[in-house]
Protein backbone atom coordinates (compact mmCIF):
# COMPACT_ATOMS: atom_id res chain seq x y z
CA UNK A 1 0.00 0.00 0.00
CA UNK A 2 1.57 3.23 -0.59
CA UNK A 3 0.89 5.96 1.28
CA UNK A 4 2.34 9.60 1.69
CA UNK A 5 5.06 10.83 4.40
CA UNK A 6 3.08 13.18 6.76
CA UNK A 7 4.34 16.64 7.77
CA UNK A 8 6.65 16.95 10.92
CA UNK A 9 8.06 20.73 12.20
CA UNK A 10 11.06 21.93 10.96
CA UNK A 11 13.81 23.10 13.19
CA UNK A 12 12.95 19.90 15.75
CA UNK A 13 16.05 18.50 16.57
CA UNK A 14 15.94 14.83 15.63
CA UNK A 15 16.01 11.63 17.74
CA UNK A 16 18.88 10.04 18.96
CA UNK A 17 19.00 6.32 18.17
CA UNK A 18 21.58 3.28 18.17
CA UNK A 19 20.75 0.20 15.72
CA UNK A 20 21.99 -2.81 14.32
CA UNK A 21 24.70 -2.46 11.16
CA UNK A 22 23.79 -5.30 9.41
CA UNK A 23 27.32 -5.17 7.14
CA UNK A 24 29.28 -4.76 10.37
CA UNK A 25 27.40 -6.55 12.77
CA UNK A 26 27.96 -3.48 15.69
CA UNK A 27 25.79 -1.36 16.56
CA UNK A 28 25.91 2.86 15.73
CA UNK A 29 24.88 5.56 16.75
CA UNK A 30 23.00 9.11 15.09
CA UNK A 31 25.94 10.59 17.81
CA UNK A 32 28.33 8.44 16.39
CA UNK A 33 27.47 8.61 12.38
CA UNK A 34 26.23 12.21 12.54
CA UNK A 35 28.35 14.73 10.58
CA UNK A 36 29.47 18.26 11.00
CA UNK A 37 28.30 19.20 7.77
CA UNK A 38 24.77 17.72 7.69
CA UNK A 39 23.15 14.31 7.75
CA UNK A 40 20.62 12.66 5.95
CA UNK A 41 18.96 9.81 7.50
CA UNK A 42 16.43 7.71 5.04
CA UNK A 43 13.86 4.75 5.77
CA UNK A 44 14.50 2.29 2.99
CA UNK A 45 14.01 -1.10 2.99
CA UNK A 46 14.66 -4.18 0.30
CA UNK A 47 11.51 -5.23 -1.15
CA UNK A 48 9.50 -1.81 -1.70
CA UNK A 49 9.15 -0.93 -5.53
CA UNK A 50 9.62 2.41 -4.77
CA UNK A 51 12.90 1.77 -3.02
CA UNK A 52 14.17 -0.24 -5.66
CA UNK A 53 13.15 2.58 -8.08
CA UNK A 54 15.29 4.98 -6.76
CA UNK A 55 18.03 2.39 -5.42
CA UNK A 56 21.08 2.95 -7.90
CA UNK A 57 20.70 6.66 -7.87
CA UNK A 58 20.33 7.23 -4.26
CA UNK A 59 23.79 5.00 -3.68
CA UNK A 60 25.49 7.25 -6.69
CA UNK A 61 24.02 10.53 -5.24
CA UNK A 62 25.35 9.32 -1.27
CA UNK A 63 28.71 8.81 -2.86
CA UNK A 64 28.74 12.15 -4.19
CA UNK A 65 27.33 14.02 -1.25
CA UNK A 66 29.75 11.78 1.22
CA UNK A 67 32.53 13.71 -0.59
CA UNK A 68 31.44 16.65 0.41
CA UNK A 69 31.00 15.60 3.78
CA UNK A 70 27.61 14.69 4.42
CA UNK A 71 26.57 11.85 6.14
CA UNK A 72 24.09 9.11 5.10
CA UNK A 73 22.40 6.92 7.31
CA UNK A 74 19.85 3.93 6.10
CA UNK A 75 16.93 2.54 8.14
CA UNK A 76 15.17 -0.31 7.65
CA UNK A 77 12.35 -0.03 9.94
CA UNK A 78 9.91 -3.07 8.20
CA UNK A 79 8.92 -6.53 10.27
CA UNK A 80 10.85 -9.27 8.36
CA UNK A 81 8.60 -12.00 9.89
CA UNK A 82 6.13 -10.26 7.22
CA UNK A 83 8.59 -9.37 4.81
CA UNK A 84 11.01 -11.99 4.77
CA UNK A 85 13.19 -9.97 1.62
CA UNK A 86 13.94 -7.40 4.60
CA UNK A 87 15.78 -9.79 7.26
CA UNK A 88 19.18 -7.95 8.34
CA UNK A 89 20.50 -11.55 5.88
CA UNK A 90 19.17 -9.88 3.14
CA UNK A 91 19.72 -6.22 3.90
CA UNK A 92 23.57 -7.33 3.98
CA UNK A 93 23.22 -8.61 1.03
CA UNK A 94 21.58 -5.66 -0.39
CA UNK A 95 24.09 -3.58 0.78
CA UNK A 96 27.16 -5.62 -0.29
CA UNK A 97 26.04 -5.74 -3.62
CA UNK A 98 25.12 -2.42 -4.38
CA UNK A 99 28.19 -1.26 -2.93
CA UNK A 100 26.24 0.79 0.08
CA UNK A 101 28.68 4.07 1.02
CA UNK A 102 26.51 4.65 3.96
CA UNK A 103 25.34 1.90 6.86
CA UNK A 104 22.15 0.23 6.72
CA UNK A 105 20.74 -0.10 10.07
CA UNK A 106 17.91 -2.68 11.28
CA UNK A 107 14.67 -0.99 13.38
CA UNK A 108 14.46 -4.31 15.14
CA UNK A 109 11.82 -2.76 17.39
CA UNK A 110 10.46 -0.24 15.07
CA UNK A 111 11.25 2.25 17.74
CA UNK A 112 13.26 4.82 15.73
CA UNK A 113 10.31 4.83 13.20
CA UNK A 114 8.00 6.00 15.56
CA UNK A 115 9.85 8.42 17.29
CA UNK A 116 10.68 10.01 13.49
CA UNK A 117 7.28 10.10 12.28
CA UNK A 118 8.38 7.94 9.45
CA UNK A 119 5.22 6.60 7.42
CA UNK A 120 6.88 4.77 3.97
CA UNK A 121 9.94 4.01 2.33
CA UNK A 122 11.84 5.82 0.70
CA UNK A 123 11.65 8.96 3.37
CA UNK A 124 14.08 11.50 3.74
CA UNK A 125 15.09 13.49 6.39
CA UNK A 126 17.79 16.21 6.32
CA UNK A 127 19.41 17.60 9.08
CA UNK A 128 22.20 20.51 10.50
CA UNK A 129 25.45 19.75 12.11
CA UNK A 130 23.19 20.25 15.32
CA UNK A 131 20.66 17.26 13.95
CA UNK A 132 18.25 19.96 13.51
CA UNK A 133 15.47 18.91 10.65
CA UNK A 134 15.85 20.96 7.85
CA UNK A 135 13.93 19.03 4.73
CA UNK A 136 11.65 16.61 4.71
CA UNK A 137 9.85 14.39 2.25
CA UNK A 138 11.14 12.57 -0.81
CA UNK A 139 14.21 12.41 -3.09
CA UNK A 140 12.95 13.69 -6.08
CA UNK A 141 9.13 13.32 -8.03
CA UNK A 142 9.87 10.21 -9.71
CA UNK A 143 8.16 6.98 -8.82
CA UNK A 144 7.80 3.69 -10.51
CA UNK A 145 5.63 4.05 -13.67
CA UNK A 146 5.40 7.89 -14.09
CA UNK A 147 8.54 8.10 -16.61
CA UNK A 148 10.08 10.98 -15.04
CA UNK A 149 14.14 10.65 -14.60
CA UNK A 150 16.02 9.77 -11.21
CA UNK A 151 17.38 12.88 -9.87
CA UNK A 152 17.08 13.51 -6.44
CA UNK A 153 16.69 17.25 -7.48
CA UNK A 154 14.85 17.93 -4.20
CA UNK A 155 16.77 16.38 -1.90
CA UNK A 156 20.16 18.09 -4.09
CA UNK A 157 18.60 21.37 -3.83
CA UNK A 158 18.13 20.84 0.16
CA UNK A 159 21.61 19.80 0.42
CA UNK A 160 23.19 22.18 -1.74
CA UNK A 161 21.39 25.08 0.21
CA UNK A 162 23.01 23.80 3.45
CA UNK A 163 26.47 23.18 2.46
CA UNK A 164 25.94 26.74 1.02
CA UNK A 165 24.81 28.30 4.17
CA UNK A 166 21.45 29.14 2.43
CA UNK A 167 17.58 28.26 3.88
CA UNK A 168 16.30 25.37 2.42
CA UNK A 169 14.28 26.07 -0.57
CA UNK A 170 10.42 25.60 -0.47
CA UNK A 171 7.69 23.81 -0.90
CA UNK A 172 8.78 20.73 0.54
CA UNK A 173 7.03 17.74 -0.79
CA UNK A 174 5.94 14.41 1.08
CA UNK A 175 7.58 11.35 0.56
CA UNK A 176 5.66 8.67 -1.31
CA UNK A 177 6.07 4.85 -1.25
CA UNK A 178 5.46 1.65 0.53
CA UNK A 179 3.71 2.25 3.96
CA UNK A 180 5.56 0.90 6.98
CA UNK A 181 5.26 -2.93 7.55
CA UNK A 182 4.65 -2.65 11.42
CA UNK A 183 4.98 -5.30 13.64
CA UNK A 184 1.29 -4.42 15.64
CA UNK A 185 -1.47 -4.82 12.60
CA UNK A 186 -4.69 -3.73 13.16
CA UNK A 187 -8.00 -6.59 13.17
CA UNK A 188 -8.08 -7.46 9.75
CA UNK A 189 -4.27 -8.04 9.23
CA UNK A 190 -3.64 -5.78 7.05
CA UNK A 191 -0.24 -3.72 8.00
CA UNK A 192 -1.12 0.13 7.91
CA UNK A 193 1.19 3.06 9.11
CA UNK A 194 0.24 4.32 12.18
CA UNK A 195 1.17 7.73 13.63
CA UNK A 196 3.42 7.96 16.43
């Protein structure tokens, strides 16, 4: 089911959070990964079309951005027992064959999820060297089937304004993609996103 990112304040200083490295096998922390410059954290996942959509780009466009001395940390916040192509197994795989330049943690718990607001995968979130949220939303306005180019204009022009010194250019649009597999379904079974 794909569902939209919903809107969180800007200027909130993020939530702290250590999680599972599935490459490494330690565990990190936002403290610990954070970077002087700015950091983008994302939910992502394996199996999500939407993900997969923007996969190659987003690991091109981390490399790029890492140079400059941004940091880029990757979520996975979906229940495996539901999704079996998102077991930490499979997110090392993931990560090993695309060649991930940024971790890829496990939300075992789905705690981290919650306390971001985070609704589907891909989401973005873009902060200051203070974790202050700057941007929110998606990576650019291309999803599966719509034909428009991989980009990640929007995020880009978010970053570039930062590393500039500038304010974040506006609007900021919601992220779109697969809703959040949570562990706690509602009667019926089916898994819906649920605000924190």
């Amino acid at each position: 089911m794909a569902v939209y990112s919903q809107e969180i304040p800007l200027g909130i200083k993020v939530p702290d959070f250590e999680l599972l490295d599935v490459v490494s096998g330690r565990r990190r922390s936002l403290q610990e990964l954070k970077s002087e410059r700015a950091t983008v954290i994302m939910f992502i996942c394996n199996h999500c079309p939407y993900v997969k959509h923007i996969l190659p780009t987003l690991v091109e466009f981390a490399r790029e951005y890492s140079a400059k001395g941004v940091s880029f940390i990757a979520i996975n916040p979906n229940d495996p027992e539901a999704y079996p192509e998102d077991s930490p197994d499979n997110m090392r795989r993931v990560a090993l064959e695309l060649g991930f330049p940024f971790p890829y943690l496990f939300d075992e718990t789905q705690e981290v999820a919650r306390a971001y607001g985070a609704m589907c995968t891909p989401e973005f979130y873009l902060t200051d060297s203070e974790l202050r949220l700057l941007y929110h939303g998606r990576f650019d306005d291309s999803t599966p089937g719509n034909g428009l180019p991989v980009t990640g204009k929007e995020l880009r022009a978010a970053l570039e304004a930062v590393l500039a010194g500038r304010p974040v250019p506006y609007p900021q649009y919601p992220a779109l993609g697969c809703s959040i597999k949570w562990r706690t379904q509602p009667e019926g079974g089916a898994a819906t996103a649920r605000q924190s």
